[in-house]
Protein backbone atom coordinates (compact mmCIF):
# COMPACT_ATOMS: atom_id res chain seq x y z
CA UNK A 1 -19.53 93.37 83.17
CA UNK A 2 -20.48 89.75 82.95
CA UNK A 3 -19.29 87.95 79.81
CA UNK A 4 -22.75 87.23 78.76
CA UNK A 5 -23.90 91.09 78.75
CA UNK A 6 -20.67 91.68 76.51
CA UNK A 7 -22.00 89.09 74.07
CA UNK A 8 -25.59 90.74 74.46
CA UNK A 9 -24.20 94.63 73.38
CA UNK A 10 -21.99 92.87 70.73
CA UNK A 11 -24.89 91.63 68.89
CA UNK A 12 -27.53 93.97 69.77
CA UNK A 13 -24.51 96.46 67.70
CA UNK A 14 -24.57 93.96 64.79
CA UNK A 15 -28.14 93.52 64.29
CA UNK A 16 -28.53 96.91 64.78
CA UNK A 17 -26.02 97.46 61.39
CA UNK A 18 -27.27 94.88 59.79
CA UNK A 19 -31.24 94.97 60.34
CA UNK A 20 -31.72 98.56 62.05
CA UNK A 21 -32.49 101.12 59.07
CA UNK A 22 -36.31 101.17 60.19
CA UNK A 23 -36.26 102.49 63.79
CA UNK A 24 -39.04 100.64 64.89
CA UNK A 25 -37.08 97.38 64.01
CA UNK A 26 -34.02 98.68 65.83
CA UNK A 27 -36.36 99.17 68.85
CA UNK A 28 -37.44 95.60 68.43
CA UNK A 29 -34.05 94.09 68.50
CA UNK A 30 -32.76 94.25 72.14
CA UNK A 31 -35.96 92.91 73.65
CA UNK A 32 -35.97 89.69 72.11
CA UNK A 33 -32.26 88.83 72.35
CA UNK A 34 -31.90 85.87 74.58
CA UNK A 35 -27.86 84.85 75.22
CA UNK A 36 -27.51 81.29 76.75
CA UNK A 37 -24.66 78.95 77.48
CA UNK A 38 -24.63 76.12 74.34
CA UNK A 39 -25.53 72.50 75.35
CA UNK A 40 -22.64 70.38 75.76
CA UNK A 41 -24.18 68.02 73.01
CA UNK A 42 -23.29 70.95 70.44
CA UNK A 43 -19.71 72.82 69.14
CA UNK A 44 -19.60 76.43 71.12
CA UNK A 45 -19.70 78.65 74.06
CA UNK A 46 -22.74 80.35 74.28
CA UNK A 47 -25.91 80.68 72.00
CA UNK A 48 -28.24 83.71 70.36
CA UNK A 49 -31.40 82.10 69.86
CA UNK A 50 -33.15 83.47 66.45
CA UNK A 51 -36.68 82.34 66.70
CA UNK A 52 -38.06 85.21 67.87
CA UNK A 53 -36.58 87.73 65.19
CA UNK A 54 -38.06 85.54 62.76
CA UNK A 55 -41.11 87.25 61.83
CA UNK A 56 -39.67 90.91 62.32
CA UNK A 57 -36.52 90.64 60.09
CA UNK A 58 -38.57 88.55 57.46
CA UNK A 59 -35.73 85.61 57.36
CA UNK A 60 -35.48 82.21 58.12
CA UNK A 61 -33.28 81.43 61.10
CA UNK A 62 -30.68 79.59 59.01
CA UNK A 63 -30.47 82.93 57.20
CA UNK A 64 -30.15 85.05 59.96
CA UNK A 65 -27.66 82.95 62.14
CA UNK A 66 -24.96 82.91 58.91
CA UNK A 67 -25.41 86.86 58.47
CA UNK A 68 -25.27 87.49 62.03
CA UNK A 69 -22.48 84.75 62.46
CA UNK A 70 -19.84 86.25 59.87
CA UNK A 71 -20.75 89.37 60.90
CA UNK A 72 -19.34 88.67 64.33
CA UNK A 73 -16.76 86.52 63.61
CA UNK A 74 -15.19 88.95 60.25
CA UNK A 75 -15.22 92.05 62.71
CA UNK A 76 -14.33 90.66 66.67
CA UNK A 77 -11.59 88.09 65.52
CA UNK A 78 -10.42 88.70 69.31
CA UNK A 79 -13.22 87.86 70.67
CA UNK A 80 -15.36 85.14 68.78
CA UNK A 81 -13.80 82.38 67.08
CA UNK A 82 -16.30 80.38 64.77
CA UNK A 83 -20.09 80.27 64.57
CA UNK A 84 -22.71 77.62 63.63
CA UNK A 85 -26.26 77.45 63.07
CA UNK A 86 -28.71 74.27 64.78
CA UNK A 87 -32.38 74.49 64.04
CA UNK A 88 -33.03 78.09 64.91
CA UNK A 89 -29.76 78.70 67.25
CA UNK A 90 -26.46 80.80 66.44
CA UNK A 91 -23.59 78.89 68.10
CA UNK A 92 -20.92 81.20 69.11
CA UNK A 93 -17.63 80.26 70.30
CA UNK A 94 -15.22 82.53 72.07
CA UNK A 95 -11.59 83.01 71.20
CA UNK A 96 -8.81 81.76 73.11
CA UNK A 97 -7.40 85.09 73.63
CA UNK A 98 -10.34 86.66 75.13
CA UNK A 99 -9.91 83.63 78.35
CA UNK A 100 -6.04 84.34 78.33
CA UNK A 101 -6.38 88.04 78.60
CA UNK A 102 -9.51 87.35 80.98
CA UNK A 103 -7.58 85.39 83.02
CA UNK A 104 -4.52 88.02 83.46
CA UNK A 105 -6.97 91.20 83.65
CA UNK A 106 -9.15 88.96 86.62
CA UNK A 107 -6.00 87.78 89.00
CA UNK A 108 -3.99 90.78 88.52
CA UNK A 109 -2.83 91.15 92.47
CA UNK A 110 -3.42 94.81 91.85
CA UNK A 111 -6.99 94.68 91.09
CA UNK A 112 -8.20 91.70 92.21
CA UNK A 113 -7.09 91.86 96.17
CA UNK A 114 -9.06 93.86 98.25
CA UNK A 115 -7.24 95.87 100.84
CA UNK A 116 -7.03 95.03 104.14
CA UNK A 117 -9.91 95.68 106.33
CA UNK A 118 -8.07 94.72 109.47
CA UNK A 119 -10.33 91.82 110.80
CA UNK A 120 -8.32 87.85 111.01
CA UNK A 121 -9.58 84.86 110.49
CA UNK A 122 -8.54 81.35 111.43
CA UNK A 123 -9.41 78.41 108.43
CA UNK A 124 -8.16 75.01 110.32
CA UNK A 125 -8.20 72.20 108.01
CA UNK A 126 -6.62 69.03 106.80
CA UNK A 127 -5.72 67.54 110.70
CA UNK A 128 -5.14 63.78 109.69
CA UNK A 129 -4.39 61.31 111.74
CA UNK A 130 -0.85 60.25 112.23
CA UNK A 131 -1.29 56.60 111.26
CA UNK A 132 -2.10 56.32 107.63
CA UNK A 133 -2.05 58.35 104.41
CA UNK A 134 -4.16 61.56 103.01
CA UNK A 135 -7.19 59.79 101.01
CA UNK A 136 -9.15 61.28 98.74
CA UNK A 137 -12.15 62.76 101.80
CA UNK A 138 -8.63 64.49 102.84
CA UNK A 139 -8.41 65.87 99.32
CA UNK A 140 -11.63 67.39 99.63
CA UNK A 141 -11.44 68.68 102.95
CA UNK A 142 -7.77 70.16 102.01
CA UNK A 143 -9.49 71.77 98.78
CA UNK A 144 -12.00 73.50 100.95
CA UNK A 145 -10.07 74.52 103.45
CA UNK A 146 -7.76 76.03 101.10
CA UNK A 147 -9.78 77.92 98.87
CA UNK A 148 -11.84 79.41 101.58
CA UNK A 149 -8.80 80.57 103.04
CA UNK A 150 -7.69 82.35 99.41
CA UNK A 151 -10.85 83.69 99.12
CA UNK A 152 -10.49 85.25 102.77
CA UNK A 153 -7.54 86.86 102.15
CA UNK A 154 -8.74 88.18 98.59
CA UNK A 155 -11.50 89.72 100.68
CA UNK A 156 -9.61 91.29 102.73
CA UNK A 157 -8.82 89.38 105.91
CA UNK A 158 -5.64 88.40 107.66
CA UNK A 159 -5.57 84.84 107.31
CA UNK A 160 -3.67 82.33 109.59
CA UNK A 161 -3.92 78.31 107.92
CA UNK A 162 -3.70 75.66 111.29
CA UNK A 163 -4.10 72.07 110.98
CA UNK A 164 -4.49 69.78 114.16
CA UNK A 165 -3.07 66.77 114.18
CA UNK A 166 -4.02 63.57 115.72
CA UNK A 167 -1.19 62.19 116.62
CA UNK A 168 -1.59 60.03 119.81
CA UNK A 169 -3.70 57.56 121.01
CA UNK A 170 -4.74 53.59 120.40
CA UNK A 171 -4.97 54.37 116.74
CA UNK A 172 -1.34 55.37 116.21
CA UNK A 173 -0.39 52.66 118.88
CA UNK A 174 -1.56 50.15 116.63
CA UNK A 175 0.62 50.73 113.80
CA UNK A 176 3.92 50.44 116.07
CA UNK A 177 2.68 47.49 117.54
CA UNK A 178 2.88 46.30 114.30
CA UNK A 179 5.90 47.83 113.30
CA UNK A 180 7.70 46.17 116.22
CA UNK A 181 6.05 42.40 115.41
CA UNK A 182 6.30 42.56 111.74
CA UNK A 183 8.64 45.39 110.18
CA UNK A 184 11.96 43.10 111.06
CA UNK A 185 13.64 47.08 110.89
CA UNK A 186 12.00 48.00 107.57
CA UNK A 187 12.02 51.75 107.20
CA UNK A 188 10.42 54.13 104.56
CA UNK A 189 14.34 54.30 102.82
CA UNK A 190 15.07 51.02 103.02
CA UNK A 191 11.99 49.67 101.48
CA UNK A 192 11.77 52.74 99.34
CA UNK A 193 8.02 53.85 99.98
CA UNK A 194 6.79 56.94 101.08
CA UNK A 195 6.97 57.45 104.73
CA UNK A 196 2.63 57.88 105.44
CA UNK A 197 2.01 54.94 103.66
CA UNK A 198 4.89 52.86 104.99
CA UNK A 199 3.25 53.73 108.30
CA UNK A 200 0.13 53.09 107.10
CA UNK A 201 0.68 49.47 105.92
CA UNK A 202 1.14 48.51 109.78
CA UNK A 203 -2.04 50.06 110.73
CA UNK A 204 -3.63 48.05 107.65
CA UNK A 205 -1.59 44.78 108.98
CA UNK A 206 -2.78 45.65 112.64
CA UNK A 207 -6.16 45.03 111.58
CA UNK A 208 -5.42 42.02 109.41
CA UNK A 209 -3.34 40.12 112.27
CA UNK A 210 -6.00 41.16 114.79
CA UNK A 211 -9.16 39.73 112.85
CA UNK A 212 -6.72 36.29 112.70
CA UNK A 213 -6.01 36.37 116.67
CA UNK A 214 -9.59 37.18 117.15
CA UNK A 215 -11.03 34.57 115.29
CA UNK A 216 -8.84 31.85 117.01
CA UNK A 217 -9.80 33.11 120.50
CA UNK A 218 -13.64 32.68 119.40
CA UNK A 219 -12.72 29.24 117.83
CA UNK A 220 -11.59 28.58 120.73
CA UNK A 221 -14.96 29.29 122.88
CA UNK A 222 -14.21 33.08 123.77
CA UNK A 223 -17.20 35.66 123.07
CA UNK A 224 -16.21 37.84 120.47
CA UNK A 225 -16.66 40.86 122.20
CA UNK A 226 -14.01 39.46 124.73
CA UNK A 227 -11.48 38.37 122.14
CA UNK A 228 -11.34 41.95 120.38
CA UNK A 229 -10.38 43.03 124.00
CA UNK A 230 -8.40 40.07 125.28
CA UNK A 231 -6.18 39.26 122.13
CA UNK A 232 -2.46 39.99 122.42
CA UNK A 233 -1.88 42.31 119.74
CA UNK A 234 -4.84 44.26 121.65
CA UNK A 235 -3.50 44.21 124.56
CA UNK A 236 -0.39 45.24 123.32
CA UNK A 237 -1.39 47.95 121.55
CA UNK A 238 -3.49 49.38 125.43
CA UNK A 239 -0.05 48.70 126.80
CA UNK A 240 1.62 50.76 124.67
CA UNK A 241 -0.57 53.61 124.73
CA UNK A 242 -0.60 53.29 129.13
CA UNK A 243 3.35 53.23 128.66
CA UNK A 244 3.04 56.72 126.00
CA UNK A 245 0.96 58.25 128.64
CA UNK A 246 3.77 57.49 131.38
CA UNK A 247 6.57 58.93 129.11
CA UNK A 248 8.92 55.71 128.76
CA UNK A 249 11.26 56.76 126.95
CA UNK A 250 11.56 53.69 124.17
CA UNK A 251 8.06 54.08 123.31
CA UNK A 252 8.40 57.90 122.72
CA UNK A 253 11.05 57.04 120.81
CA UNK A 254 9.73 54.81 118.53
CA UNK A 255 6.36 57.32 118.36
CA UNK A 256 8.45 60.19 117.28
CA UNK A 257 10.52 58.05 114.96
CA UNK A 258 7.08 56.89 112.99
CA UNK A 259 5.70 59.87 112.87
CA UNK A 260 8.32 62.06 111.63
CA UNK A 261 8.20 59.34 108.74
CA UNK A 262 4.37 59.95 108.45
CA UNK A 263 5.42 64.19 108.35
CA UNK A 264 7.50 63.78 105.55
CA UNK A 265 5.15 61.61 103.62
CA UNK A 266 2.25 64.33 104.53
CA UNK A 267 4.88 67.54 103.69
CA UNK A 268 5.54 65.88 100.05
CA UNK A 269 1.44 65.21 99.75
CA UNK A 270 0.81 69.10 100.60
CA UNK A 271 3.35 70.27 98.21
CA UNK A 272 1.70 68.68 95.50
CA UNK A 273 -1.85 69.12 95.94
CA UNK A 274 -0.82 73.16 96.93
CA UNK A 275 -1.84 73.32 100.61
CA UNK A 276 0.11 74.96 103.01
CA UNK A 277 -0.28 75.85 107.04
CA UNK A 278 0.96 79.16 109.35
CA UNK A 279 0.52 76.82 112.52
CA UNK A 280 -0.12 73.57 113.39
CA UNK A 281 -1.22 72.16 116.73
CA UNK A 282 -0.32 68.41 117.75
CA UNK A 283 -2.79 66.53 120.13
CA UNK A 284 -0.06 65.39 122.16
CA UNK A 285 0.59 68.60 123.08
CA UNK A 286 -3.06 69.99 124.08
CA UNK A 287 -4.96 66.67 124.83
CA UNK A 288 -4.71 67.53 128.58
CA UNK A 289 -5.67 70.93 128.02
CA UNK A 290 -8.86 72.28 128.23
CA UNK A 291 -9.56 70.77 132.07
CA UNK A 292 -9.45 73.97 133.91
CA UNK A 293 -13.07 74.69 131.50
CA UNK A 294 -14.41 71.96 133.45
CA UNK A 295 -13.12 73.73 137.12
CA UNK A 296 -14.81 77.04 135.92
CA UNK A 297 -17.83 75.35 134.67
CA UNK A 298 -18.87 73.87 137.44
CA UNK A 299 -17.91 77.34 139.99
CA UNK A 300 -20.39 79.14 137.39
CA UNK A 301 -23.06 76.28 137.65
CA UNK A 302 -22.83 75.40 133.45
CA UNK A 303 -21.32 72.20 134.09
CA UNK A 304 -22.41 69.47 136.68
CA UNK A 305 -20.96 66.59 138.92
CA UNK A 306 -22.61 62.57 138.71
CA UNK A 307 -22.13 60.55 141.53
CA UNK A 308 -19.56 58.65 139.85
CA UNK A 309 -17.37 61.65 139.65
CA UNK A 310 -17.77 62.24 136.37
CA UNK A 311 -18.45 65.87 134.95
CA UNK A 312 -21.71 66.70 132.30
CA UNK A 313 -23.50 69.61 130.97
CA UNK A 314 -26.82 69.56 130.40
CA UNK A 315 -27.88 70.92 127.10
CA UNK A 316 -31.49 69.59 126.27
CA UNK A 317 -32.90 73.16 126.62
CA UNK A 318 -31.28 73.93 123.57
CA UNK A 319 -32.93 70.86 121.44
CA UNK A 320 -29.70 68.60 122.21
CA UNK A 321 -28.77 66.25 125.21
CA UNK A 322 -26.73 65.87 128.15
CA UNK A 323 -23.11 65.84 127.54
CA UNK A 324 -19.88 64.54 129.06
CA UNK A 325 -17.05 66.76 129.72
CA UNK A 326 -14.66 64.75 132.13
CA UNK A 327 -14.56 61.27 132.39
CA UNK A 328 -15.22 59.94 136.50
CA UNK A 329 -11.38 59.04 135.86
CA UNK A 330 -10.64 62.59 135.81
CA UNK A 331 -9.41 62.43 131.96
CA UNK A 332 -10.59 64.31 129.22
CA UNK A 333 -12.83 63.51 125.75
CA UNK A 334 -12.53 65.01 123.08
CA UNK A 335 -15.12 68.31 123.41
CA UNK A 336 -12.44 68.85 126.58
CA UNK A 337 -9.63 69.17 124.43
CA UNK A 338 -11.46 71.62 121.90
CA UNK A 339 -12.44 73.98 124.27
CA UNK A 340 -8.63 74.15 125.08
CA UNK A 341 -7.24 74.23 122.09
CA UNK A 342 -10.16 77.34 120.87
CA UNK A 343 -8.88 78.79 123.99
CA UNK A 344 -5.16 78.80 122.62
CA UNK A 345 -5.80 79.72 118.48
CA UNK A 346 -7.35 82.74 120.66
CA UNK A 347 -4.26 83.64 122.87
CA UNK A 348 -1.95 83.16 119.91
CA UNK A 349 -3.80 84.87 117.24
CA UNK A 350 -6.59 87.06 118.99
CA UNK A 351 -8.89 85.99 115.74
CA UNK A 352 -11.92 88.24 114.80
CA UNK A 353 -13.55 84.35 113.59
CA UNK A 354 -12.25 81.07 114.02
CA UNK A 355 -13.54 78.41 110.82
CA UNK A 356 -13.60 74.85 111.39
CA UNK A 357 -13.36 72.69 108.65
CA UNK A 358 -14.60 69.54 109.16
CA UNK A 359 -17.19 66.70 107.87
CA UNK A 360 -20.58 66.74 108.79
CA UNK A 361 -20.62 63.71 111.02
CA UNK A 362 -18.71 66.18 113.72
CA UNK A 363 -22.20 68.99 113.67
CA UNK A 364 -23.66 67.66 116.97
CA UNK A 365 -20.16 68.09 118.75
CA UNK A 366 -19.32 71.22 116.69
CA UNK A 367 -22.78 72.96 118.47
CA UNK A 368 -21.93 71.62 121.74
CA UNK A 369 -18.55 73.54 121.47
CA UNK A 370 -20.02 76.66 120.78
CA UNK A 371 -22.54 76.35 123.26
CA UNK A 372 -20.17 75.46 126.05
CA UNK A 373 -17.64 78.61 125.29
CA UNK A 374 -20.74 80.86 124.87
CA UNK A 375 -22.44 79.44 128.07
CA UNK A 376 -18.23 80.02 129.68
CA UNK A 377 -18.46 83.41 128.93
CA UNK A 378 -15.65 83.32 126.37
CA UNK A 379 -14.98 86.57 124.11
CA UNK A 380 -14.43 84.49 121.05
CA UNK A 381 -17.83 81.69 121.31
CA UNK A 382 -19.95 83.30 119.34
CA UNK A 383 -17.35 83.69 116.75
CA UNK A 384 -16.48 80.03 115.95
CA UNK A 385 -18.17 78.59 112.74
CA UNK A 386 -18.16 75.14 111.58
CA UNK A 387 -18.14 74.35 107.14
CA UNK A 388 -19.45 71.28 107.25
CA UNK A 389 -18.96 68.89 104.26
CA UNK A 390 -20.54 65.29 103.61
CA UNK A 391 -17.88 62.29 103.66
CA UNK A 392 -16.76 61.03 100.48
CA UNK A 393 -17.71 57.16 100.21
CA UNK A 394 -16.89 54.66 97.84
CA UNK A 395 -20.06 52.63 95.65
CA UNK A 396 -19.23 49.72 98.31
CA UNK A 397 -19.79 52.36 101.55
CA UNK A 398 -17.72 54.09 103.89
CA UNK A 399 -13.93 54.35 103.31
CA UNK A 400 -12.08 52.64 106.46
CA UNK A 401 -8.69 52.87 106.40
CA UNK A 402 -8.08 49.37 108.73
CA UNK A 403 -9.51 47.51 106.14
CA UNK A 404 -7.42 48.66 103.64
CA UNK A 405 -10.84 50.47 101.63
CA UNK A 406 -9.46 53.96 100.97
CA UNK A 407 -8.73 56.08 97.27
CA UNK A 408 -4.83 56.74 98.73
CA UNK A 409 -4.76 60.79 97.45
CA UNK A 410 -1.05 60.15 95.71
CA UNK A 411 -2.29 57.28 93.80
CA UNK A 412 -5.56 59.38 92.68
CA UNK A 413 -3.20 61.87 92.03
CA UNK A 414 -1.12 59.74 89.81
CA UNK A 415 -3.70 57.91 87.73
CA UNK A 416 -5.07 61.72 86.85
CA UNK A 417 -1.83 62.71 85.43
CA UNK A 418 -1.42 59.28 83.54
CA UNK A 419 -4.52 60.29 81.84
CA UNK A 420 -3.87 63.45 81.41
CA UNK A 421 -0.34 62.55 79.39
CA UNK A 422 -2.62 60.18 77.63
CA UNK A 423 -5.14 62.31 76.53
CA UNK A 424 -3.04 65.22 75.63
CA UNK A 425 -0.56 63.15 73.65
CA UNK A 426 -3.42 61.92 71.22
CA UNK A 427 -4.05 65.46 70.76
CA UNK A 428 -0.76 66.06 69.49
CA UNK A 429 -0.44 69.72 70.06
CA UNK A 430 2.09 69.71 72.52
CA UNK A 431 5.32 68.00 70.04
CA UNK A 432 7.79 71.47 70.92
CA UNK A 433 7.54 70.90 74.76
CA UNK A 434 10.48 69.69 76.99
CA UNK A 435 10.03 66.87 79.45
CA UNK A 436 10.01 69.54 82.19
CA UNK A 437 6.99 71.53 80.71
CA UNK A 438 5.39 68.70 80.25
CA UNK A 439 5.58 67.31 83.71
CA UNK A 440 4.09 70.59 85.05
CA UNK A 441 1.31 70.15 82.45
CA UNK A 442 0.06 66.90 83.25
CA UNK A 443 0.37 68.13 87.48
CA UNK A 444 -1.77 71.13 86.29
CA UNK A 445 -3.89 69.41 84.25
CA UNK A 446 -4.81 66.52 86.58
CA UNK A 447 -4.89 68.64 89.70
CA UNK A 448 -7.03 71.02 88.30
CA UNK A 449 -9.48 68.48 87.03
CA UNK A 450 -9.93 67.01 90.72
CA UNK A 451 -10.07 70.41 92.31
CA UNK A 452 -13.04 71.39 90.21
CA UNK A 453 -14.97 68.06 90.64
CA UNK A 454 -14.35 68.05 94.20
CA UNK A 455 -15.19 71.70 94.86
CA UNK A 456 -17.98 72.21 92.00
CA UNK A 457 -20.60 69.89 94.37
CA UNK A 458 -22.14 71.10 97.29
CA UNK A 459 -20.17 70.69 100.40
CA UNK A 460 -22.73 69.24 102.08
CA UNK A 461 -23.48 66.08 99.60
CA UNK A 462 -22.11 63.09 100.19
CA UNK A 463 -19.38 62.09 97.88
CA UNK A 464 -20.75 58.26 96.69
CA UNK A 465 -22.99 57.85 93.73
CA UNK A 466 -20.91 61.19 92.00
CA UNK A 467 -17.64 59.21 92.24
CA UNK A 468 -18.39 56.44 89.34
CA UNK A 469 -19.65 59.49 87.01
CA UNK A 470 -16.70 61.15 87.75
CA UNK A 471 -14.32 58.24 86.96
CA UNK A 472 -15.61 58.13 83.24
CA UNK A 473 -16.15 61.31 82.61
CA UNK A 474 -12.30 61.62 83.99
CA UNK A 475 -11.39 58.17 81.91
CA UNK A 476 -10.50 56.66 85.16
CA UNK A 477 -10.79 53.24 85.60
CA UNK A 478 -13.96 52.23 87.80
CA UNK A 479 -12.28 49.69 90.25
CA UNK A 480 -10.02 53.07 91.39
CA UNK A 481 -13.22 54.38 92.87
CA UNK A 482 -14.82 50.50 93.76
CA UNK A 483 -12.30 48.08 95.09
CA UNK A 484 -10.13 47.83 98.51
CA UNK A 485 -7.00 49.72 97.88
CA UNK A 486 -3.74 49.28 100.35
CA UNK A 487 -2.66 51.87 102.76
């Protein structure tokens, strides 16, 4: 029974006691009882509106909201708390106790789980890049992924958590370019900051060092399209990625060495925000997978060969476009790799559905995926769904991580619990707690406060003109949501 049908046979009992000698009245009473939730503007949970019992109890509203009030609040101590009357509308507020015992009677494990009905699921979220921090559009991705998983297994299901991360390519080559030029040895311990954003300060510095070399080689009569490909750190970092691909041995090194730093930094990040994986996949490992897809799909006439060499399928009969599946170098892009690495989450876990989490920007290639494994034949196509979510921008546009424009997740993280030691200190009611129970408060309090404003919005809205409102209504500074932030 829903709280608000409680509150309805609660007071329907009342009035009937107080106001239902006459049958007729008595009759009258449960029709016109209208329960709401109480505007934020006034003191209580949820409202009885008197107007309409007026004219058939013969009283003024005032009247009739303090008898019904004291009524309620003199025999269900348990359950309401106080009253008050507003021009024609009973205020009720709800005890304490009733939420507490709510709370335990709702998540008991033994009536709140359903059994298993012997169907798994695959949720993969999170999958970061190696080369810079979680920021707050990782938050809410992490959130969702998370929670849809809970509810999953709550349901029912057989969950299994992956994450896929992105851990090769120019984008992590640029950060130990920069490492070698500029870090002089620094490490996470020796300059004591946490290993993902150590990592991600070269990738920042990448970018500032580049737009420097760049703008000299233009100065100096160079186009600017050739400069961003012809300057050294550039160059460098193409170098470093041709050596990766050719296994020398230094550069692995190094690449393993920066992102086990980035790992740790993530693992600590996870622990606090309460996400957690059964599997993850590495790109490194599967980015040459998927190429014996493109074999079959051209002996079964779904894929196609241009004269250049290069390997297509054409999918404009289903409303979309021709797209490519092998490079005329005979390497992969990325739908190449995800038809691989659906093929493995299958082999390993022999899922009944396979969920994708991942923003909105990726819906194009997230059709083309399915289409390709249906149009392959493959058992588990038609099973792969994609939760889309909009991106979360700052006021000033698009977060980009190279320019240094991100919300970093621990420092969100951080200012919420300074405010929430803040604001419950002025409070005052929590004088008897040790440090430790406080430190748990303020995590609980300040992750639960960005859980709910990142999960109560649509999944599909963008995340930009909600993020000042949230900042006051949070007592967060503006600039956290509106200026360049490191890392």
């Amino acid at each position: 029974m829903s709280i608000v049908s409680e509150i309805k046979m609660i007071v329907l009992k009342a009035m009937n006691e107080l106001y239902g000698q006459d049958q007729e009245v008595s009759r009258s009473i449960a029709p016109g009882l209208t329960i709401s939730i109480t505007k934020p503007e006034f003191e209580g949970d949820y409202t009885l509106v008197l107007f309409s019992f007026v004219k058939l109890l013969k009283r003024p509203p005032d009247q009739l909201g303090k008898e019904i009030g004291e009524k309620l609040v003199n025999e269900r101590p348990g359950f309401f708390k106080s009253y008050n009357v507003i021009k024609g509308f009973l205020n009720l507020t709800i005890d304490d106790s009733y939420w507490i015992n709510f709370l335990h009677s709702s998540f008991s494990k033994n009536n709140f789980n359903a059994p298993p009905i012997g169907k798994r699921i695959i949720v993969e979220y999170s999958s970061p890049n190696t080369n810079k921090p979680l920021h707050l559009g990782h938050l809410r991705n992490n959130f969702l992924g998370w929670s849809v998983a809970e509810i999953y297994k709550t349901l029912g299901y057989e969950v299994i958590k992956t994450s896929i991360l992105n851990d090769r390519g120019i984008h992590i080559c640029k950060s130990m370019v920069a490492w070698q030029k500029f870090a002089n040895g620094a490490t996470p311990d020796s300059t004591g900051i946490k290993g993902d954003h150590f990592v991600g300060d070269y990738y920042v510095l990448f970018g500032t060092e580049l737009k420097k070399e760049v703008e000299k080689l233009v100065a100096d009569g160079m186009s600017k399209e050739d400069a961003e490909k012809d300057a050294p750190l550039m160059q460098a970092a193409q170098k470093m990625l041709l050596d990766w691909e050719n296994n020398d041995p230094d550069v692995k090194a190094l690449w393993q060495k920066m992102n086990g730093w980035v790992y740790e930094g993530f693992n600590e990040t996870y622990k606090k925000i309460g996400s957690d994986f059964d599997k993850n996949y590495f790109e490194s490992e599967i980015y040459l997978s998927g190429k014996e897809f493109v074999e079959e799909g051209l002996q079964k006439g779904v894929f196609y060969k241009k004269e250049d060499g290069s390997v297509w399928i054409d999918l404009t009969s289903e409303g979309l476009d021709e797209k490519l599946v092998l490079r005329k170098d005979g390497t992969s892009v990325y739908i190449t790799q995800d038809l691989g690495l659906a093929d493995k989450k299958f082999n390993d876990f022999h899922y009944d559905q396979s969920l994708y989490v991942i923003a909105d920007e990726q819906i194009y290639h997230m059709k083309v995926l399915k289409l390709i494994l249906k149009k392959l034949g493959k058992p588990y196509g038609e099973n792969i769904f994609h939760l889309s979510y909009g991106l979360v921008e700052l006021p000033s546009g698009r977060m980009k991580t190279r320019e240094g424009n991100v919300v970093d997740a621990d420092d969100i993280i951080e200012e919420l619990k300074k405010v929430a030691r803040e604001k419950t200190e002025e409070l005052g009611k929590v004088k008897d707690f040790v440090q430790g129970e406080l430190n748990e408060l303020y995590d609980t309090i300040a992750l639960g406060a960005l859980k709910f404003f990142l999960l109560r919005v649509d999944p599909k809205n963008v995340w930009s003109l909600i993020l000042k409102k949230v900042s006051t209504f949070m007592g967060l500074p503006v600039p956290l949501f509106s200026t360049p932030m490191q890392g």
